[in-house]
Protein backbone atom coordinates (compact mmCIF):
# COMPACT_ATOMS: atom_id res chain seq x y z
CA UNK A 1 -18.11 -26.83 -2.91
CA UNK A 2 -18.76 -29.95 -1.41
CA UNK A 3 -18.44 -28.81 2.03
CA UNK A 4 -20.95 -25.65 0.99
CA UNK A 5 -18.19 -23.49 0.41
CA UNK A 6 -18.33 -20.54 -2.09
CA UNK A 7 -15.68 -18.40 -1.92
CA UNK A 8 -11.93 -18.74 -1.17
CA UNK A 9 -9.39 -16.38 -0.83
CA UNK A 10 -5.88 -16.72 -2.74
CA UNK A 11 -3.51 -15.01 -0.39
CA UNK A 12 -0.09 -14.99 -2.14
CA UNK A 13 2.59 -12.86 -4.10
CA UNK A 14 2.96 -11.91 -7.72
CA UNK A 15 6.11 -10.36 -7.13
CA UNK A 16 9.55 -11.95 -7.01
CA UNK A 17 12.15 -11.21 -4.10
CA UNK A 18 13.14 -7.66 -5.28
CA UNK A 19 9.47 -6.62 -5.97
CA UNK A 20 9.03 -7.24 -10.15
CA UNK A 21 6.14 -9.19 -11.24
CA UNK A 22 6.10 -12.88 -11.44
CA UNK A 23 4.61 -14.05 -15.00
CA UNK A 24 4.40 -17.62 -13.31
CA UNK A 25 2.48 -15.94 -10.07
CA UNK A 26 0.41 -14.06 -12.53
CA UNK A 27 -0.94 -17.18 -14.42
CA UNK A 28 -1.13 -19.07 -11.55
CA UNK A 29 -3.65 -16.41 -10.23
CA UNK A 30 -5.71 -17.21 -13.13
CA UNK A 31 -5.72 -20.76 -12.92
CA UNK A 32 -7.40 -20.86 -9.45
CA UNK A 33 -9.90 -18.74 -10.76
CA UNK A 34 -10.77 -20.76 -13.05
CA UNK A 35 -10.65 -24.18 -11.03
CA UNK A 36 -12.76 -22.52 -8.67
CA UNK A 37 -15.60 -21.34 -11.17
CA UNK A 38 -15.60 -24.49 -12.50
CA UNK A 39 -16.44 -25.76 -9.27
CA UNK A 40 -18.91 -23.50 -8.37
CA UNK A 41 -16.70 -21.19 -6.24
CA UNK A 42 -15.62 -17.51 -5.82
CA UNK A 43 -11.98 -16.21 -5.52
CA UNK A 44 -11.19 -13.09 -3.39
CA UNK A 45 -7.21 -11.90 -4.41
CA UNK A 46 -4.76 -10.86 -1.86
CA UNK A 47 -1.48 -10.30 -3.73
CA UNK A 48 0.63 -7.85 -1.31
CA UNK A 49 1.75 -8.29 2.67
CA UNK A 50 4.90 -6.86 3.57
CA UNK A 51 6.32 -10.12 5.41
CA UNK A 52 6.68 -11.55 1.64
CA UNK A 53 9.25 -8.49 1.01
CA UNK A 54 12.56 -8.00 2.03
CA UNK A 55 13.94 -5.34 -0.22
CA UNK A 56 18.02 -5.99 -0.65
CA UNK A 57 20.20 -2.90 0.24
CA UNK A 58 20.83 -1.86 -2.93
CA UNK A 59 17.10 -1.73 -4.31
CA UNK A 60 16.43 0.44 -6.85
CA UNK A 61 12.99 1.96 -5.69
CA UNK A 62 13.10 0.89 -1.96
CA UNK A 63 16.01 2.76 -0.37
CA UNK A 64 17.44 2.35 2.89
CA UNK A 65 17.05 -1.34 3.59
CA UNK A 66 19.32 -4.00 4.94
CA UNK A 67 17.94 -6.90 3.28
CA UNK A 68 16.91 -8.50 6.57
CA UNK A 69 13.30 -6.09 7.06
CA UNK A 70 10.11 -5.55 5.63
CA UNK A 71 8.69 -2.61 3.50
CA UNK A 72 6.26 -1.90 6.28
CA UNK A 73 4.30 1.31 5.58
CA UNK A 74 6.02 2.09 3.14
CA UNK A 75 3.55 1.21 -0.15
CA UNK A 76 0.95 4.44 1.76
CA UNK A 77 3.65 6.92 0.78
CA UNK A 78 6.35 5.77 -1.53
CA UNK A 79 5.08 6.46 -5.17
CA UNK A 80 7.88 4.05 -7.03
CA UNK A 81 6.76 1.53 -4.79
CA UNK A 82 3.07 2.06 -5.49
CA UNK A 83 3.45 2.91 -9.24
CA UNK A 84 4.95 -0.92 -9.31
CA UNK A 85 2.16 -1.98 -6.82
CA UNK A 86 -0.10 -1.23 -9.46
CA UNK A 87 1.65 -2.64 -12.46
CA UNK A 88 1.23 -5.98 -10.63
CA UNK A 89 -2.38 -5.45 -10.18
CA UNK A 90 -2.71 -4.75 -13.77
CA UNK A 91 -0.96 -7.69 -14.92
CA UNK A 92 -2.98 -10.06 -12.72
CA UNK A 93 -6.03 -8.49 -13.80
CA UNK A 94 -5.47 -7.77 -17.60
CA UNK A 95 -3.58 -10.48 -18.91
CA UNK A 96 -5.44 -12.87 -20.81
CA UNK A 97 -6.37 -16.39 -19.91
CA UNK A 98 -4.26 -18.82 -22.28
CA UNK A 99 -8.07 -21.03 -21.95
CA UNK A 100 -10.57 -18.87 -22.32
CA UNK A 101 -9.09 -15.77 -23.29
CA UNK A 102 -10.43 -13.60 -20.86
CA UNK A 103 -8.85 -11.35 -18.13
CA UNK A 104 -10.06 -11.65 -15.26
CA UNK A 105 -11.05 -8.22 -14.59
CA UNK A 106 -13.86 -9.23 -17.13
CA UNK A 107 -14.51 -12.21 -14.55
CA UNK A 108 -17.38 -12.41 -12.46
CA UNK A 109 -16.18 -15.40 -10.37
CA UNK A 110 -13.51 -12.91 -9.00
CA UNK A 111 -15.40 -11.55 -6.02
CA UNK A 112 -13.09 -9.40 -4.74
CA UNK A 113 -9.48 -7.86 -4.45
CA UNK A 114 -7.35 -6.98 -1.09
CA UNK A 115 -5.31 -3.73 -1.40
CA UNK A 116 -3.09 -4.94 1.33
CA UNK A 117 -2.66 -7.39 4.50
CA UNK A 118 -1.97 -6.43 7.95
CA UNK A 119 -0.26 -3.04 7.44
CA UNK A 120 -1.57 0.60 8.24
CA UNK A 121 0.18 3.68 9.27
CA UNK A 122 -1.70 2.91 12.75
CA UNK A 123 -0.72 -0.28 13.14
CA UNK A 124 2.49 -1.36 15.72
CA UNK A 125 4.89 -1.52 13.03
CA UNK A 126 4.33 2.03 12.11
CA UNK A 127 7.88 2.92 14.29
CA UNK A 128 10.87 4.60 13.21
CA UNK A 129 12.87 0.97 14.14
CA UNK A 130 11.08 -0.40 11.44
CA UNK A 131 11.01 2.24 8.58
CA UNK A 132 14.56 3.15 7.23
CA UNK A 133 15.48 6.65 7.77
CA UNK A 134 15.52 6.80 3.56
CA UNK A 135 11.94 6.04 3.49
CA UNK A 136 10.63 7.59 6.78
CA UNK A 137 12.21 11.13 5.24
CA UNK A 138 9.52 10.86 2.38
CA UNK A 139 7.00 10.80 4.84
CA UNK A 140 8.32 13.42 7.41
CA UNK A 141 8.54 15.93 4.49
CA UNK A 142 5.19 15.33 3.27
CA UNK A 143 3.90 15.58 6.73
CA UNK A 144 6.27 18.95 6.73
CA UNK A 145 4.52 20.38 3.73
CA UNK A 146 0.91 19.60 5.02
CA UNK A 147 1.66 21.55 8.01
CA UNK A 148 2.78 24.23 6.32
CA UNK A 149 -0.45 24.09 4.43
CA UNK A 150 -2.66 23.93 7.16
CA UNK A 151 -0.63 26.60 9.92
CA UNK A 152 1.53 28.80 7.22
CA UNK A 153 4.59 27.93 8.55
CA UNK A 154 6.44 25.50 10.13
CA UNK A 155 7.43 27.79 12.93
CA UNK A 156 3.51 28.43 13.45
CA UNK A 157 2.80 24.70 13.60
CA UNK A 158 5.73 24.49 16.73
CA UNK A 159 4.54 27.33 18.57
CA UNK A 160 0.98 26.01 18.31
CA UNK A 161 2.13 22.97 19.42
CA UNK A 162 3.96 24.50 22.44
CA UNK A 163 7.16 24.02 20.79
CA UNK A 164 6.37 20.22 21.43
CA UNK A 165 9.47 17.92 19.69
CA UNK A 166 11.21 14.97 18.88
CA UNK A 167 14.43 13.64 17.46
CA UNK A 168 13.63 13.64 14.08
CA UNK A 169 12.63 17.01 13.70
CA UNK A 170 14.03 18.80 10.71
CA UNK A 171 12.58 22.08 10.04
CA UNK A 172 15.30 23.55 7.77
CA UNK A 173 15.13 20.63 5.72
CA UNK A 174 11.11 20.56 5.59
CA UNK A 175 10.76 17.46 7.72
CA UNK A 176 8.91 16.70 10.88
CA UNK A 177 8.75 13.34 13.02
CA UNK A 178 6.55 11.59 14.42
CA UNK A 179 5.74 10.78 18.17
CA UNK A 180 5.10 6.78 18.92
CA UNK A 181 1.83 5.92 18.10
CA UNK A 182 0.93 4.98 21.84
CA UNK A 183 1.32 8.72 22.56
CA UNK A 184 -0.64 9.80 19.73
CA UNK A 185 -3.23 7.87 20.94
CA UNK A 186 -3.20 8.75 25.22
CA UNK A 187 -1.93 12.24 25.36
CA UNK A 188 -3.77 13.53 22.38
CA UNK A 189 -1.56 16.74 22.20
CA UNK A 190 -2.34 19.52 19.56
CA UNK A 191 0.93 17.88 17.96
CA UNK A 192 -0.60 14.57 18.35
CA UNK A 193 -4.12 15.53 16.93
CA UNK A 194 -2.25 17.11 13.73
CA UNK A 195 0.03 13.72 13.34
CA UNK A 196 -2.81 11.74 13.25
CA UNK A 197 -5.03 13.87 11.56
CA UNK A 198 -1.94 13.62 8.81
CA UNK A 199 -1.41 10.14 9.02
CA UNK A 200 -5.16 9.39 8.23
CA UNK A 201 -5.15 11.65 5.55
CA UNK A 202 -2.22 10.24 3.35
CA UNK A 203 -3.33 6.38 4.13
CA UNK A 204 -6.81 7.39 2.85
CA UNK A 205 -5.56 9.13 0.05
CA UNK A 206 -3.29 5.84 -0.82
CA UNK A 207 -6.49 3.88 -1.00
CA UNK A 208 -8.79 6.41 -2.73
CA UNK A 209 -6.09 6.07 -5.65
CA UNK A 210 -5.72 2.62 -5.19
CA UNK A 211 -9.48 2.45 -6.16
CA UNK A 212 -9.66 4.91 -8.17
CA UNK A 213 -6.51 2.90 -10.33
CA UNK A 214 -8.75 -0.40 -10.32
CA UNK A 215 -12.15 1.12 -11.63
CA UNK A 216 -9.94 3.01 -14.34
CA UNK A 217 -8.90 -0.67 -15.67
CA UNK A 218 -12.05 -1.54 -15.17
CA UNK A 219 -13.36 1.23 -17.22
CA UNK A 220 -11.00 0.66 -19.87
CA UNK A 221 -11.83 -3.04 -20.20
CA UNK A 222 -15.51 -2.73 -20.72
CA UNK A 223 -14.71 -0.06 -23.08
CA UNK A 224 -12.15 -2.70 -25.78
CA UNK A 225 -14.74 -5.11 -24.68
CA UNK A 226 -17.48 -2.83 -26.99
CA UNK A 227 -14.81 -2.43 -29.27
């Protein structure tokens, strides 16, 4: 404060290696809150970047990895990931302080929260070399399924597209791939304009929820707080 600084960022996990929460992370969280009120100083959280992940091979609710790579992506579409993506975010912002008893989602010194660092489903490491073929079905069948929504049929999405595909195409099964993002972005083919048109779509929707998750806690707090 010193220095005229008034807010810092805490940029670290509250998960252990194989994704549960961390008590020790959690009350750790609240400490530097609290030494940085005390000093006069906002906190902004940041409690999720894929490089702090690398899910074993045998993980329960991330299939398909090596234990060697990162859950890139996956948090936008995977709903066991994100159901435990929000239990940490509950934890770090409903558990009480063992000093003042307060949660912090009752604390105004918390400026801010990150949903995530440095991931996006438009971002370089959105690439089928990066996203095990366990995890990158989930999204080629809900990209499936929102084509069928928006042209009636698979079949009618292809011919629109000029019968335009790739590798991973897997009609029978409901699933359709995706084209690398550099041609999504410089041939801008009907099949390119639908991809991203998808891809936008779910990665809103992911934060939408995300939000909408964090001003339901927040709801629920001032609520047992008129209690």
């Amino acid at each position: 404060a010193k220095y005229g600084v008034n807010l810092v960022r805490k940029h670290g996990a509250v998960f252990d290696k194989d994704g549960e929460l961390s008590p020790a992370a959690v009350k750790r969280s609240l400490a530097i809150v609290e030494e940085m009120k005390a000093e006069g100083i906002y906190t902004h959280l940041s409690i999720y970047f894929p490089l702090w992940f690398t899910p074993r091979p045998d993980h329960p609710w991330l299939k398909g990895y090596d234990g060697k790579s990162h859950p890139f992506a996956a948090l936008m579409f995977n709903s066991q990931f994100q159901e435990k993506y929000r239990e940490w975010w509950k934890a770090v912002l409903t558990t009480p302080s063992e000093i003042t008893g307060k949660a912090l989602i009752e604390e105004p010194a918390l400026f801010g929260l990150e949903i995530q660092n440095e991931d996006s489903l438009f971002f370089w490491t959105f690439d089928a070399k990066n996203i095990p073929d366990a995890q990158l079905r989930i999204l080629e069948k809900m990209f499936g399924d929102w084509l069928v929504k928006k042209h009636g049929s698979l079949d009618a999405a292809f011919a629109a597209w000029k019968n335009l595909k790739v590798n991973r195409d897997a009609p029978v099964e409901g699933r359709v791939g995706f084209r690398p993002l550099w041609n999504i972005a410089n041939e801008k083919t009907p099949r390119d304009q639908d991809t991203a048109a998808f891809l936008f779509g779910a990665q809103a929707k992911f934060y939408r929820d995300t939000v909408a998750f964090l001003r339901k806690l927040e709801a629920l707090s001032m609520l047992l707080s008129e209690l």
